[in-house]
Protein backbone atom coordinates (compact mmCIF):
# COMPACT_ATOMS: atom_id res chain seq x y z
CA UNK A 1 96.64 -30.30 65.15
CA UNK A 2 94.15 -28.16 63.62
CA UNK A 3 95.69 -26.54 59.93
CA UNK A 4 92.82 -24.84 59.23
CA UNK A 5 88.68 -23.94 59.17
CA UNK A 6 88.05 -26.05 55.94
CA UNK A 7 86.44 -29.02 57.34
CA UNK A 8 83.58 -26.98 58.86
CA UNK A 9 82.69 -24.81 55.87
CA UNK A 10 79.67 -26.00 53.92
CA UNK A 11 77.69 -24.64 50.79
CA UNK A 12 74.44 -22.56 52.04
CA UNK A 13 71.95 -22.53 48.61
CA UNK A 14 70.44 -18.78 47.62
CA UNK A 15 66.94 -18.07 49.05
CA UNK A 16 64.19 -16.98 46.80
CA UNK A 17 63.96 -13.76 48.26
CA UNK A 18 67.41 -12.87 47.59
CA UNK A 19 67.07 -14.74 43.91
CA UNK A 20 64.54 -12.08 43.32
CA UNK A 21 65.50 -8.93 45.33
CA UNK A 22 67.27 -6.99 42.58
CA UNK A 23 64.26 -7.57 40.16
CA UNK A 24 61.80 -6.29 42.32
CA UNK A 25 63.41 -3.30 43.17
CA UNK A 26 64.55 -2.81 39.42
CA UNK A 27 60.70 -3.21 38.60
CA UNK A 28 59.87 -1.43 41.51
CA UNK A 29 62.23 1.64 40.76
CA UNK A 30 60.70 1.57 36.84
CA UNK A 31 57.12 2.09 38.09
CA UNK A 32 58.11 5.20 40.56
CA UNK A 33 59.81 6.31 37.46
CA UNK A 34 56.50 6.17 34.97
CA UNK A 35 54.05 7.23 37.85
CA UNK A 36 56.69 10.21 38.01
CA UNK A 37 56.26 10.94 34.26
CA UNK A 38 52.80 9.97 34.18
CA UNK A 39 52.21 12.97 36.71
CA UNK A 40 54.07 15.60 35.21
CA UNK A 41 52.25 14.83 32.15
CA UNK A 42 48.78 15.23 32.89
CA UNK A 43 48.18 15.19 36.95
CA UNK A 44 46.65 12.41 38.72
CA UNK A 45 43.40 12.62 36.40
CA UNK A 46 45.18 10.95 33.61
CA UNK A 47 43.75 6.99 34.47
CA UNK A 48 43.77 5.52 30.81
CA UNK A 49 45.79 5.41 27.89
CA UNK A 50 44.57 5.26 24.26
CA UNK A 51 46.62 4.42 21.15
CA UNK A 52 46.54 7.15 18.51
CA UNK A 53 46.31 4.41 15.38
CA UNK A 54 42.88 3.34 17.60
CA UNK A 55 41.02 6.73 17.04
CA UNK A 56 39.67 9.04 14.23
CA UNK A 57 40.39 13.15 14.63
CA UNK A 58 38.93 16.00 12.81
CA UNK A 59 39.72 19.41 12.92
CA UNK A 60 36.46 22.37 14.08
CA UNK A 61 35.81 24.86 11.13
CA UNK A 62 33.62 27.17 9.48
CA UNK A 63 31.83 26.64 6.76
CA UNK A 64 28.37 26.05 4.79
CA UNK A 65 26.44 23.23 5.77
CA UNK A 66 24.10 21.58 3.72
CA UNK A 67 21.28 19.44 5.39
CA UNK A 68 20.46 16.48 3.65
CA UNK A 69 19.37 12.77 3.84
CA UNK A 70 20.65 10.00 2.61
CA UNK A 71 18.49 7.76 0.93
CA UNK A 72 18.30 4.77 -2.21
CA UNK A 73 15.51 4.23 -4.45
CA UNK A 74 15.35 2.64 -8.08
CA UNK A 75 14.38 3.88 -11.67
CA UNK A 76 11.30 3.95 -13.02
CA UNK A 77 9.27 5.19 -16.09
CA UNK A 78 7.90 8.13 -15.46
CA UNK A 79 4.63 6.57 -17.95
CA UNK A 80 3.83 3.47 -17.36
CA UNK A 81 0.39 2.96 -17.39
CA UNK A 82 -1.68 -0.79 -16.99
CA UNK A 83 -4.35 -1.59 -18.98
CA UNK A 84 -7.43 -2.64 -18.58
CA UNK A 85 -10.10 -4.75 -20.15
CA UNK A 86 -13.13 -2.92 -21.15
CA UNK A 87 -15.73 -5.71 -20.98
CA UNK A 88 -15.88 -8.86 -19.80
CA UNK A 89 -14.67 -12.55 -22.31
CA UNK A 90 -12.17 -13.79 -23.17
CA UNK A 91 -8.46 -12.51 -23.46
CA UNK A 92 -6.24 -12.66 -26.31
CA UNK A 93 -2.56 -11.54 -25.63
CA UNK A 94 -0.67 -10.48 -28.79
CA UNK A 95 2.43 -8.69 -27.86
CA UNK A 96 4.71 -10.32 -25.26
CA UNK A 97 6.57 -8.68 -22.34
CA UNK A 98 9.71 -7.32 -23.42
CA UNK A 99 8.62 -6.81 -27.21
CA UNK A 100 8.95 -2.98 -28.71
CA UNK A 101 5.45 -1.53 -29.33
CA UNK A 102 4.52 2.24 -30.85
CA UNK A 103 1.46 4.42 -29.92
CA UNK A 104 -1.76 2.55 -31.17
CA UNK A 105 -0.39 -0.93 -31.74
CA UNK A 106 -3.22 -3.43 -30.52
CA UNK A 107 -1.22 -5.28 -28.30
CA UNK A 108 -4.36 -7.49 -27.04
CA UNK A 109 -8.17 -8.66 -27.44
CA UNK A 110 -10.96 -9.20 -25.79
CA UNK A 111 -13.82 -11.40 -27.24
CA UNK A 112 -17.40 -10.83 -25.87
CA UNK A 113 -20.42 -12.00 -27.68
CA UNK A 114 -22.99 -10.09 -25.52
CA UNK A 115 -21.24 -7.34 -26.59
CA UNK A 116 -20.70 -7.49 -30.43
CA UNK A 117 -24.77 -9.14 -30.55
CA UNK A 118 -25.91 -6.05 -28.96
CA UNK A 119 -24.29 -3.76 -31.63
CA UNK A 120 -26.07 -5.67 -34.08
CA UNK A 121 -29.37 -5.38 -32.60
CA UNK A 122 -28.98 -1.75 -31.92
CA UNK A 123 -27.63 -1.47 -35.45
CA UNK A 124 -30.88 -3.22 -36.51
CA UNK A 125 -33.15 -0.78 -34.67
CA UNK A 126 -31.47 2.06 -35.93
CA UNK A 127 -32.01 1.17 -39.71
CA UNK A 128 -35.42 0.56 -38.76
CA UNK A 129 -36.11 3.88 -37.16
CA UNK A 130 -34.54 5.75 -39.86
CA UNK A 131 -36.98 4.06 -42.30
CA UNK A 132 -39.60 4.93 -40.12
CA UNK A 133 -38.27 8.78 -40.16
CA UNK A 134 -38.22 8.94 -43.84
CA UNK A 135 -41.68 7.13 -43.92
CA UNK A 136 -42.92 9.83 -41.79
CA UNK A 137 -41.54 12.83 -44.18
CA UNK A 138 -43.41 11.24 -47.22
CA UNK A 139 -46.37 11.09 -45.32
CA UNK A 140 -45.67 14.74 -44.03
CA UNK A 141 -45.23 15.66 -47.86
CA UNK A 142 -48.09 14.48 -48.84
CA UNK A 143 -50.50 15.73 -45.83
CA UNK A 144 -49.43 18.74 -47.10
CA UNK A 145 -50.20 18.23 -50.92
CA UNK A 146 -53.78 17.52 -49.36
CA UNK A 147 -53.98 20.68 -47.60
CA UNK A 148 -52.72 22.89 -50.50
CA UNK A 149 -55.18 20.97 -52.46
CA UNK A 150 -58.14 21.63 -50.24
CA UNK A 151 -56.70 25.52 -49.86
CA UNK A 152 -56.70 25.69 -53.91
CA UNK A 153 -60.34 24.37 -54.11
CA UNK A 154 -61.51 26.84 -51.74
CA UNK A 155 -60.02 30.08 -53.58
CA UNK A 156 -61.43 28.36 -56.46
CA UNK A 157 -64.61 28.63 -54.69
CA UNK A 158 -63.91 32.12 -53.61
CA UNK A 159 -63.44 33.04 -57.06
CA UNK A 160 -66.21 31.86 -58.39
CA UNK A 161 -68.73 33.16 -55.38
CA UNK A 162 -67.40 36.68 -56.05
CA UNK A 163 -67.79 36.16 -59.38
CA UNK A 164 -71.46 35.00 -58.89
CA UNK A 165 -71.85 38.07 -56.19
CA UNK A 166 -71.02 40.77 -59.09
CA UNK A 167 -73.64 39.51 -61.06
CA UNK A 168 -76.11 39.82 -58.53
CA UNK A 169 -74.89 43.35 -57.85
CA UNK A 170 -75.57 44.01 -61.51
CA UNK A 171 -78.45 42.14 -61.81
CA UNK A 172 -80.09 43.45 -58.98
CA UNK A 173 -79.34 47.27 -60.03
CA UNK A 174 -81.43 46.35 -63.07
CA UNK A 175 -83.90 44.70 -60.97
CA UNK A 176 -83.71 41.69 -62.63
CA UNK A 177 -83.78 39.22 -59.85
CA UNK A 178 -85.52 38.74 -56.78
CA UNK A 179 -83.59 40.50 -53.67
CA UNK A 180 -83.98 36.65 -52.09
CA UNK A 181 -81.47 35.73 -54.53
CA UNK A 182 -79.19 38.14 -54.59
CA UNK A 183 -79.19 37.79 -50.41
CA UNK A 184 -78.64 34.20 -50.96
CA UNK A 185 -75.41 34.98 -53.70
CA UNK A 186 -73.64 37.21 -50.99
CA UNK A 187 -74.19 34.35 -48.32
CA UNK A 188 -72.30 32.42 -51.16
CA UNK A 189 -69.47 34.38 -51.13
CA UNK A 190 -69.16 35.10 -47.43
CA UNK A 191 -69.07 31.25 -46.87
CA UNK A 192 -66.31 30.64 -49.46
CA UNK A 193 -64.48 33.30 -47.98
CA UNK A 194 -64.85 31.33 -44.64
CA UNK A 195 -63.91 28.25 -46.12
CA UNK A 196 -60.86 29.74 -47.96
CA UNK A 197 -59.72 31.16 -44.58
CA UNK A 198 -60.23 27.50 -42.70
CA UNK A 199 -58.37 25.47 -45.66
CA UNK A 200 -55.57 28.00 -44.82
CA UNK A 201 -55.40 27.74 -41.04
CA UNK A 202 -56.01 24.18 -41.31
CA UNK A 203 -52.69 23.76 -43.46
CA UNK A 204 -50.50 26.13 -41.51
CA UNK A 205 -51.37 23.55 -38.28
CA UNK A 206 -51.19 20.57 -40.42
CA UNK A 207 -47.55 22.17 -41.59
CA UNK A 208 -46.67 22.61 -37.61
CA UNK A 209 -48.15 19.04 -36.85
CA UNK A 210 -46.30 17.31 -39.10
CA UNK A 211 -43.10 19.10 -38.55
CA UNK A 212 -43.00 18.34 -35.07
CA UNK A 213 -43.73 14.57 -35.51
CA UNK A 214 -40.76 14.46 -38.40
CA UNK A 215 -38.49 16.31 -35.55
CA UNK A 216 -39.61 13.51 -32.98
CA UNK A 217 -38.41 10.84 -35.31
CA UNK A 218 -34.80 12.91 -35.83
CA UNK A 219 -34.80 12.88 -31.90
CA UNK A 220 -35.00 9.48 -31.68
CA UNK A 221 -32.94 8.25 -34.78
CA UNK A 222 -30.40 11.00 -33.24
CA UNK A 223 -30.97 9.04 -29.64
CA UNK A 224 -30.24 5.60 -31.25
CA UNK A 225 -27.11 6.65 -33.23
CA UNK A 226 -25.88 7.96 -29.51
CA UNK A 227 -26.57 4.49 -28.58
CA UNK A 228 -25.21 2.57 -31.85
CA UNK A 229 -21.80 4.89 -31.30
CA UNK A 230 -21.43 3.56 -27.31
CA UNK A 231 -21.51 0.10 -28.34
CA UNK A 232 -19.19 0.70 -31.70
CA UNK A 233 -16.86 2.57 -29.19
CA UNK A 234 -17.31 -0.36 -26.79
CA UNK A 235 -16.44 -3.00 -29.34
CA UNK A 236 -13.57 -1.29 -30.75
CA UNK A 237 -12.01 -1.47 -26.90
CA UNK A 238 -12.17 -4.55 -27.12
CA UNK A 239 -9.04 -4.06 -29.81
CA UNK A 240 -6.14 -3.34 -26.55
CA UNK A 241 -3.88 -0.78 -27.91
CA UNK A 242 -0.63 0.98 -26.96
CA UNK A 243 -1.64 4.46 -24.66
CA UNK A 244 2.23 5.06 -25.37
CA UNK A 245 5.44 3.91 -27.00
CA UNK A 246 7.79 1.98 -25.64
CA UNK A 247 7.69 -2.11 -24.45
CA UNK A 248 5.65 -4.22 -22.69
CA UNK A 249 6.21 -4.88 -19.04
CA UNK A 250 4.29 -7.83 -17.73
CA UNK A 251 1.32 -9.76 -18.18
CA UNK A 252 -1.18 -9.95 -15.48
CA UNK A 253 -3.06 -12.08 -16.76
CA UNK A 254 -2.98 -15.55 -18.47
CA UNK A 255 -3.70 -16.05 -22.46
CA UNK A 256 -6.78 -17.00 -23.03
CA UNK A 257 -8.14 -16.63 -19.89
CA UNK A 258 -11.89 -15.33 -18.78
CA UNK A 259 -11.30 -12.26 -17.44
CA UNK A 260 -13.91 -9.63 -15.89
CA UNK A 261 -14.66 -5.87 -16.31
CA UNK A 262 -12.11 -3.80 -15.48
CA UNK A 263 -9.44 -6.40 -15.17
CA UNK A 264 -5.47 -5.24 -15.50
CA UNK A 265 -4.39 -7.19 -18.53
CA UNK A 266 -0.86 -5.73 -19.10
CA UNK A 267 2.03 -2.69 -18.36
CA UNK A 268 3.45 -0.56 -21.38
CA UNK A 269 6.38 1.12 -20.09
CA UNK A 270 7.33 4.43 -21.73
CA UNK A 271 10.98 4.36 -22.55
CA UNK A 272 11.38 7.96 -23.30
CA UNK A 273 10.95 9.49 -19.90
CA UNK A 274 12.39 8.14 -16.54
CA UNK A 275 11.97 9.28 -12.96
CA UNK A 276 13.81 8.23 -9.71
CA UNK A 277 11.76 6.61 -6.99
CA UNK A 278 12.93 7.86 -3.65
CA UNK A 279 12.19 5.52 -0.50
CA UNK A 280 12.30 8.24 2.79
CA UNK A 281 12.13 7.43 6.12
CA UNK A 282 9.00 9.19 7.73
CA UNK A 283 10.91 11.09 10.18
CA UNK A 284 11.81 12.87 7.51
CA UNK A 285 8.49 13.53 5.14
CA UNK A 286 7.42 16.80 7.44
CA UNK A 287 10.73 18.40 5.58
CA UNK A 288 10.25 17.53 2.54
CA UNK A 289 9.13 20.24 -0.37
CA UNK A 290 8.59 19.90 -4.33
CA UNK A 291 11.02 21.58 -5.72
CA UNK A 292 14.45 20.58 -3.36
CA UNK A 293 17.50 19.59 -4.86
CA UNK A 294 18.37 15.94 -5.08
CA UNK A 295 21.41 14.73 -5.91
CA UNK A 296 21.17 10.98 -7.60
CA UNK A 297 24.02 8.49 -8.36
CA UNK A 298 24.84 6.14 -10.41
CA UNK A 299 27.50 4.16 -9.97
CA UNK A 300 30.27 6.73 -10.84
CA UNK A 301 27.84 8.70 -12.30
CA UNK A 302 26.15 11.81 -10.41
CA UNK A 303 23.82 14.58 -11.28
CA UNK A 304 21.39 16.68 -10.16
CA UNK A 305 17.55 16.33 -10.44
CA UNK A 306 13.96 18.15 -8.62
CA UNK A 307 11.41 16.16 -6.11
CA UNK A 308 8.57 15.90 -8.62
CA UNK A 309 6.00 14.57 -6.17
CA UNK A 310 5.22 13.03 -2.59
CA UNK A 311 3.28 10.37 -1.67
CA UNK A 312 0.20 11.80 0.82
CA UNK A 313 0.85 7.99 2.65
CA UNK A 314 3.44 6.09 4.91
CA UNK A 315 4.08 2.98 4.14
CA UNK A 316 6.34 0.72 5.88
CA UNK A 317 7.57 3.86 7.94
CA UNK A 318 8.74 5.18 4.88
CA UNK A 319 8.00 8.08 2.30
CA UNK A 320 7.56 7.53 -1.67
CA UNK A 321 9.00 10.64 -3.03
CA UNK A 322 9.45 11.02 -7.41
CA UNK A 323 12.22 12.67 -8.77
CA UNK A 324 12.15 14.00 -12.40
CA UNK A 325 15.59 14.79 -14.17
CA UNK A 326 17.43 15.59 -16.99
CA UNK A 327 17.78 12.62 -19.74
CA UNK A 328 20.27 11.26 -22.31
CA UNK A 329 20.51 8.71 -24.81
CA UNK A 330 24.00 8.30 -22.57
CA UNK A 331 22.42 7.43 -19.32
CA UNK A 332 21.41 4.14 -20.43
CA UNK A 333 19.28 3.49 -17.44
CA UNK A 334 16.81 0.78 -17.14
CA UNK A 335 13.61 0.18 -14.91
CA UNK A 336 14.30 -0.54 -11.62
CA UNK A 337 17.86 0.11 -11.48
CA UNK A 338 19.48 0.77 -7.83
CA UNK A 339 20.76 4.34 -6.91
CA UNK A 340 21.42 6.43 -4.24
CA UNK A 341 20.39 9.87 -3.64
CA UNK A 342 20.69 12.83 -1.20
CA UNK A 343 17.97 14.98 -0.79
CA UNK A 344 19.37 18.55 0.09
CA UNK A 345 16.97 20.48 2.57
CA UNK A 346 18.78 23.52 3.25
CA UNK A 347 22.24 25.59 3.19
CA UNK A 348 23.20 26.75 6.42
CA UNK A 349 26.50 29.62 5.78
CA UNK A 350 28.80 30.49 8.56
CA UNK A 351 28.50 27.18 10.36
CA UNK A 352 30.72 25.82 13.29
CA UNK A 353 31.10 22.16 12.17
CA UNK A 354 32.93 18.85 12.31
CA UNK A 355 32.93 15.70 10.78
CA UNK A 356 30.42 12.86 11.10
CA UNK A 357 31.28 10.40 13.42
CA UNK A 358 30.63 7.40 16.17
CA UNK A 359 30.72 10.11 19.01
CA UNK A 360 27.06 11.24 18.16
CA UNK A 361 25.44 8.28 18.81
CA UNK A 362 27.96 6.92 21.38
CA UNK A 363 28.16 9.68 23.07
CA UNK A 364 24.22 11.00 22.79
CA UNK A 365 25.29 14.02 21.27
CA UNK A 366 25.93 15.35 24.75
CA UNK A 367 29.49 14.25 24.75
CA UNK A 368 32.88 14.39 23.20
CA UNK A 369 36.76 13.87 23.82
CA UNK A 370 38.68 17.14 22.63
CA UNK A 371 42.78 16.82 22.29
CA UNK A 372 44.85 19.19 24.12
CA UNK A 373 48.20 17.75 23.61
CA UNK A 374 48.46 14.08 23.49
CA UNK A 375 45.36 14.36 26.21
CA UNK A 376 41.88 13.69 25.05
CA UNK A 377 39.78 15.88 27.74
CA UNK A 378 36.13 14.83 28.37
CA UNK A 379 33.85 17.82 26.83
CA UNK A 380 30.27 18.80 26.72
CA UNK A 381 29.10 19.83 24.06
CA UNK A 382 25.70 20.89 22.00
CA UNK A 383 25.05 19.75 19.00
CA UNK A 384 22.98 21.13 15.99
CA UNK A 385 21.64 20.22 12.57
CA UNK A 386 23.13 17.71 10.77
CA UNK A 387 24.19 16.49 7.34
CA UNK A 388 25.59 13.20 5.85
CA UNK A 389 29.16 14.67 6.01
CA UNK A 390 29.24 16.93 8.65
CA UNK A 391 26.93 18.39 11.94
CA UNK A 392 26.81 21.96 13.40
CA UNK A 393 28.71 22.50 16.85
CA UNK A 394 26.05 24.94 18.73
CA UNK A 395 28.40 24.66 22.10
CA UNK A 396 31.41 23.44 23.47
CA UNK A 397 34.29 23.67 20.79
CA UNK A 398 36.12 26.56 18.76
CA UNK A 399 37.75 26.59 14.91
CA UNK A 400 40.83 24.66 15.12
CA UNK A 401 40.12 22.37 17.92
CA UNK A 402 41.01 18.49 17.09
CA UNK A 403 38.22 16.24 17.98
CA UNK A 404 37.83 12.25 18.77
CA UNK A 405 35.28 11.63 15.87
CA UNK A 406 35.48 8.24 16.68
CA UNK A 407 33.45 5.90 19.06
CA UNK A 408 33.76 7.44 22.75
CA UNK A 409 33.25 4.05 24.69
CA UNK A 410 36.69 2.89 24.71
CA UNK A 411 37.93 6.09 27.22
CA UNK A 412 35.63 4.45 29.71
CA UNK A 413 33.93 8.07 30.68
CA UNK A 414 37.28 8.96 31.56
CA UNK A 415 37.64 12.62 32.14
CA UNK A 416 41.53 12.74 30.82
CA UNK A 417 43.09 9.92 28.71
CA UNK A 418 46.55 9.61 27.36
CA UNK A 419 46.95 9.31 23.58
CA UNK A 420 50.10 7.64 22.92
């Protein structure tokens, strides 16, 4: 007798499809569920999502915006000329780079014995020709003793033919000699008079003669001092000395070496006056002006200072632009210190602008992601000038709108993208 249905039951094992049925449709029902909230949040266009903590916002407003550039340069003296040798010899180097040196300290020497034996021969010649000058005034004085001689002989002989010419006049009136020699005592006197006349012409040219020989000799003593003072001016520069106060920079040259003409020898740098060297990129020279602004920093220190000068050349695509300032005893700069600097081209009042960011040069400027909600909408937009802070918003955005500032490549040119 069968008591029951117990001997045929047996134990059936789960499948894997019913294991996993209620998961999958839990799952399942979750994802209906987001896609549902997804879609009343921002439509089907919404394809990404974005964490907020990932991105940087700023906010569109009005203002003035001040063009500038960014740039670094270094101190440097504002006087620091090199010096040169004057001649060519030998070099000797007396003050040392880094040692304190005032206005007209020889700081080196040059020794050149072509040079100092020429000043002595000149020297020489010059003594020589100023003997020879006052030779030729004693012999001027006494050319001329000889001519007032010969012009006192002749009025003597004036003199005495008039005198001998009277007595004929009287003699003849009492017809007491022959008319032959009375003609012959009026020839007398007419050839004394002659003579007189002569000895006085004679010395007036003998007076011109001998001045203009004496003034020949001046001219050429005068020529040979000129000469003596080159080579006394020459041999003192070969005594180096200070242009300026202040210390010396470097050598550039070895002690005791043979150096040639014109040779740098060593820097003095002028301590009292400092000016910023500016290095800007050539894009930028065409805007450039003396006169702009420039704001320099050091450190935590900042102030304000003038472009002083710009360099006519490009070197290494860049721009060599001075910058003179206002100086303390406080600053306690030093040659060739770091700094930075902004250059400030223009104001620009009224301006739509935002904050500097990764979209302009991720997105080409063209490009941006504005928030509406916790959606960042795709935007084009125009751009304008531009400043290290902040650029000018010519299109596409209005005061108060909230930008991505930060780099646009993560949204994947995604027209909508969530922010969570």
């Amino acid at each position: 007798m069968i008591q029951d249905t117990s001997g045929q039951d047996r134990v059936i094992e789960a499948s894997l499809t019913r294991k996993f049925k209620f998961p999958l449709l839990a799952g399942v029902a979750v994802l209906l569920v987001s896609g549902l909230v997804w879609a009343s949040i921002g439509g089907s266009q919404v394809s990404e999502s974005i964490s907020r903590s990932e991105l940087r916002f700023a906010t569109l407003e009005r203002g003035t915006l001040t063009r500038d550039i960014a740039t670094t340069g270094k101190i440097v003296a504002a006087n620091a000329p090199v010096l040169y040798s004057s001649e060519q010899g030998t070099v000797t180097l007396i003050a040392k780079p880094g040692d304190h040196v005032e206005k007209g300290d020889v700081v080196a020497t040059i020794e050149s014995h072509k040079l100092t034996n020429s000043l002595k021969q000149q020297q020489a010649l010059l003594e020589g020709m100023k003997s020879a000058l006052e030779r030729a005034r004693l012999d001027a004085r006494r050319q001329q003793l000889k001519a007032q001689q010969t012009i006192d002989m002749a009025e003597v002989d004036l003199a005495a033919a008039d005198r001998e010419s009277r007595r004929g006049d009287e003699l003849i009136h009492n017809e007491l000699i022959s008319k032959i020699d009375f003609e012959k005592g009026k020839d007398d006197l007419h050839k004394a008079k002659l003579l007189w006349a002569h000895a006085r012409q004679e010395a007036e040219l003998m007076k011109d003669t001998l001045t203009f020989e004496v003034k020949n000799k001046v001219a050429e003593v005068n020529r040979q001092a000129l000469v003596v003072a080159e080579l006394e001016r020459q041999v003192a520069a070969l005594s180096v000395v200070a242009p300026v106060g202040g210390i010396i920079g470097n050598w550039l040259t070895e002690q005791k070496a043979r150096i040639a003409q014109s040779q740098p020898i060593l820097t003095v740098v002028d301590l009292s006056a400092f000016e910023a060297e500016l290095a800007v990129p050539e894009s930028y020279a065409d805007e450039l002006g003396l006169g702009m602004d420039v704001e320099l920093s050091f450190g935590s220190l900042t102030l304000m200072g003038q472009l002083s000068s710009i360099s006519p050349e490009v070197r290494n695509r860049e721009v060599t632009a001075r910058v003179r300032f206002e100086q303390d005893k406080s600053l306690q700069l030093r040659q060739n210190q770091r700094l930075s600097a902004r250059v400030l081209l223009e104001n620009r009042p009224d301006v739509l602008m935002v904050k500097r960011g990764a979209f302009v040069s991720t997105g080409g400027g063209r490009e941006v992601y504005a928030m509406n909600g916790d959606i960042a909408e795709q935007t084009s937009i125009q751009l304008g000038a531009r400043s290290m802070s902040h650029i000018e918003v010519l299109q596409g955005g209005k005061v108060g709108d909230v930008w991505v500032i930060s780099s646009i490549q993560p949204f994947n040119k995604a027209a909508q993208v969530l922010v969570r």
